[in-house]
Protein backbone atom coordinates (compact mmCIF):
# COMPACT_ATOMS: atom_id res chain seq x y z
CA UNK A 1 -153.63 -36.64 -45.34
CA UNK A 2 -154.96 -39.27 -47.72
CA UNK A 3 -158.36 -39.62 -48.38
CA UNK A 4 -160.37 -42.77 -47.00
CA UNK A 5 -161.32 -45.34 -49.99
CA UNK A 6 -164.99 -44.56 -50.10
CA UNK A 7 -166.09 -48.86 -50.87
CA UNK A 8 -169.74 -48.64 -51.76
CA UNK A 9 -168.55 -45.88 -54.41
CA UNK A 10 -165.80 -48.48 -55.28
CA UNK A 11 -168.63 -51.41 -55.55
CA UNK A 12 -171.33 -49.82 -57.20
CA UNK A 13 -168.67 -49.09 -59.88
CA UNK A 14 -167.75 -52.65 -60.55
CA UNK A 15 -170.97 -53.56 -60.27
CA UNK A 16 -172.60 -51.33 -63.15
CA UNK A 17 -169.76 -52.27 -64.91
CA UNK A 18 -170.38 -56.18 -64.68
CA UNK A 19 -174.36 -55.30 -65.28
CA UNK A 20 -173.12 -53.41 -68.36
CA UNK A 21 -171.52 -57.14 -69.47
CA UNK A 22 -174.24 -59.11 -68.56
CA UNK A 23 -176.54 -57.25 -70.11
CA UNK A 24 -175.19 -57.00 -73.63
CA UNK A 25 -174.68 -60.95 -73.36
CA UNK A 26 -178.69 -60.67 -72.10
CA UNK A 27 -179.31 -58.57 -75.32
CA UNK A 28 -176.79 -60.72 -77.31
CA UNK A 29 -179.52 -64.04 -76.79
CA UNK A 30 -182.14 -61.45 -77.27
CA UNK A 31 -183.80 -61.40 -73.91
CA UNK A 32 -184.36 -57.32 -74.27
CA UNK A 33 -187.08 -56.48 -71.83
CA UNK A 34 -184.98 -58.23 -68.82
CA UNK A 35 -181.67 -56.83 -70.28
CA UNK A 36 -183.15 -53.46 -70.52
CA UNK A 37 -185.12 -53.53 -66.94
CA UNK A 38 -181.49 -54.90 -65.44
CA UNK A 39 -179.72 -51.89 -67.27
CA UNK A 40 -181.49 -49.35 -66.05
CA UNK A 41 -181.97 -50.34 -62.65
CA UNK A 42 -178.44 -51.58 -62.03
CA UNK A 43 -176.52 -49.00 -63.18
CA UNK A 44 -178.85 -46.36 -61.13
CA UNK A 45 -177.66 -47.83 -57.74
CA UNK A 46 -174.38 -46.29 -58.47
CA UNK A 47 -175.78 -43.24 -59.75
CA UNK A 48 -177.85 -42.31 -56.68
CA UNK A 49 -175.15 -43.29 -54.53
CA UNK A 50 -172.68 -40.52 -56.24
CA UNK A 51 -175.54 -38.15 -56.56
CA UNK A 52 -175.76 -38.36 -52.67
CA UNK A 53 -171.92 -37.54 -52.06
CA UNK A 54 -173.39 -34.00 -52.76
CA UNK A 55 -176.10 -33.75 -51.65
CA UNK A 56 -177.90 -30.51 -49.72
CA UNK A 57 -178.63 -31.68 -46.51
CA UNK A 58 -178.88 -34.74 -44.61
CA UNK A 59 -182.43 -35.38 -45.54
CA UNK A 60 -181.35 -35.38 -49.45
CA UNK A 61 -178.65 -37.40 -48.51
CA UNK A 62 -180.99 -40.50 -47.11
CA UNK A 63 -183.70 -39.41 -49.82
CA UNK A 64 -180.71 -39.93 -52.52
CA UNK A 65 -179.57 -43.44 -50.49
CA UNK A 66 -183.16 -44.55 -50.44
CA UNK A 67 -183.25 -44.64 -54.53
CA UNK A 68 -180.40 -46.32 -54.62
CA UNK A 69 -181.92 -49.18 -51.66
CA UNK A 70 -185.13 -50.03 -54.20
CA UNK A 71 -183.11 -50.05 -56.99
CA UNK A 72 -181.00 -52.86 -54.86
CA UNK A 73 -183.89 -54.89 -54.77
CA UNK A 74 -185.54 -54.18 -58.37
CA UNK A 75 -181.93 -55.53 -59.07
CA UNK A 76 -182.72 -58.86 -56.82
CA UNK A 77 -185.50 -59.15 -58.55
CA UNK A 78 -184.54 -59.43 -62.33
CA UNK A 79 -181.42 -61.38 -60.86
CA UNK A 80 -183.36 -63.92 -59.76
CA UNK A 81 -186.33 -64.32 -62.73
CA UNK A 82 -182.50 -64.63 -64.47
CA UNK A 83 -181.23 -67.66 -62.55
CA UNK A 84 -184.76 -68.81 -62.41
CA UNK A 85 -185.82 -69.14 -65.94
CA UNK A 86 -184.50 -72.46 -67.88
CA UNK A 87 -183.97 -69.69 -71.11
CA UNK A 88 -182.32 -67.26 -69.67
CA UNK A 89 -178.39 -66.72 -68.83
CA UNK A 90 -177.05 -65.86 -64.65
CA UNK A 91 -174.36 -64.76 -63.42
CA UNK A 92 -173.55 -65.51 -59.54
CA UNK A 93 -170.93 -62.92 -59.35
CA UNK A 94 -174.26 -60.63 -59.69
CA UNK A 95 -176.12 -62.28 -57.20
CA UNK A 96 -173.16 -61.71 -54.60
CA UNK A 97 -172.37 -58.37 -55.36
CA UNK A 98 -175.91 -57.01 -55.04
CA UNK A 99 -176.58 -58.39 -51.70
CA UNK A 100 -173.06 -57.36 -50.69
CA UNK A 101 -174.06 -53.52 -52.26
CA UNK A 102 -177.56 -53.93 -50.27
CA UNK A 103 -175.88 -54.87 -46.42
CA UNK A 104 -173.69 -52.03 -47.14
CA UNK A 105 -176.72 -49.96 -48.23
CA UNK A 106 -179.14 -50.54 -45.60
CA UNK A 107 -176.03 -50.05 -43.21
CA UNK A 108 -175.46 -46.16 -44.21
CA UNK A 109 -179.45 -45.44 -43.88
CA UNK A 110 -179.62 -47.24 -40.49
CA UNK A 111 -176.47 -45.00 -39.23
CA UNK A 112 -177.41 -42.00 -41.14
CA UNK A 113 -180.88 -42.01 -39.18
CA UNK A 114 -179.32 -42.22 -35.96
CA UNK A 115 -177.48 -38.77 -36.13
C-alpha cells in the first residue's frame, strides 16, 4: 500500500527552504536582525511539525503542533514589518505560503482536540 503524501510536511519544507533564500538576500542588503529573527522562526515551523510525527502521546503531539502555530505567526509578523518598511526587500510567495501553512495548522489542532 502506498503511503499518503503527508502536505504540511511537504509545505513546511518548501517553505524553510524559500525562508532560507530570502533570508540570505535579507542578510545580503544587510538587514541582519530581521533576517536572523525570520531564520530562526521560519525554519522552526517545519521543525516542530516533524518533531510531532513522533511524538509520545497525543498531548505531545498538539504541544509539538502548538510551537509550530506561534512560530506561524512570529513568521506573519516579520513578513509583514518586511513588506511594510520602504528599506526592506518582500517576497509575496512568503506571505501566501505562511497563511496557507497556518489554515492547515490551526486545522490539525482543531481536529486533533476533538478526538
Amino acid at each position: 500500500m502506498e503511503k499518503k503524501e503527508n502536505i504540511i510536511l511537504t509545505k513546511t519544507i518548501a517553505f524553510s527552504l524559500l525562508i532560507i533564500e530570502f533570508c540570505e538576500n535579507l542578510e545580503r542588503e544587510q538587514k541582519f536582525v530581521i533576517a536572523n529573527q525570520l531564520l530562526k522562526a521560519g525554519t522552526s515551523i517545519g521543525a516542530n511539525i516533524h518533531e510531532a510525527q513522533n511524538a509520545e502521546s497525543k498531548a505531545d503531539f498538539i504541544h509539538k503542533v502548538k510551537i509550530a502555530a506561534k512560530e506561524v505567526e512570529e513568521v506573519k509578523y516579520w513578513i509583514i514589518l518586511c513588506k511594510e518598511a520602504k528599506s526592506y526587500p518582500f517576497n509575496q510567495e512568503l506571505e501566501t505560503q505562511i497563511k496557507e501553512i497556518g489554515l492547515i495548522i490551526y486545522k490539525i489542532l482543531s481536529s486533533s482536540k476533538k478526538k
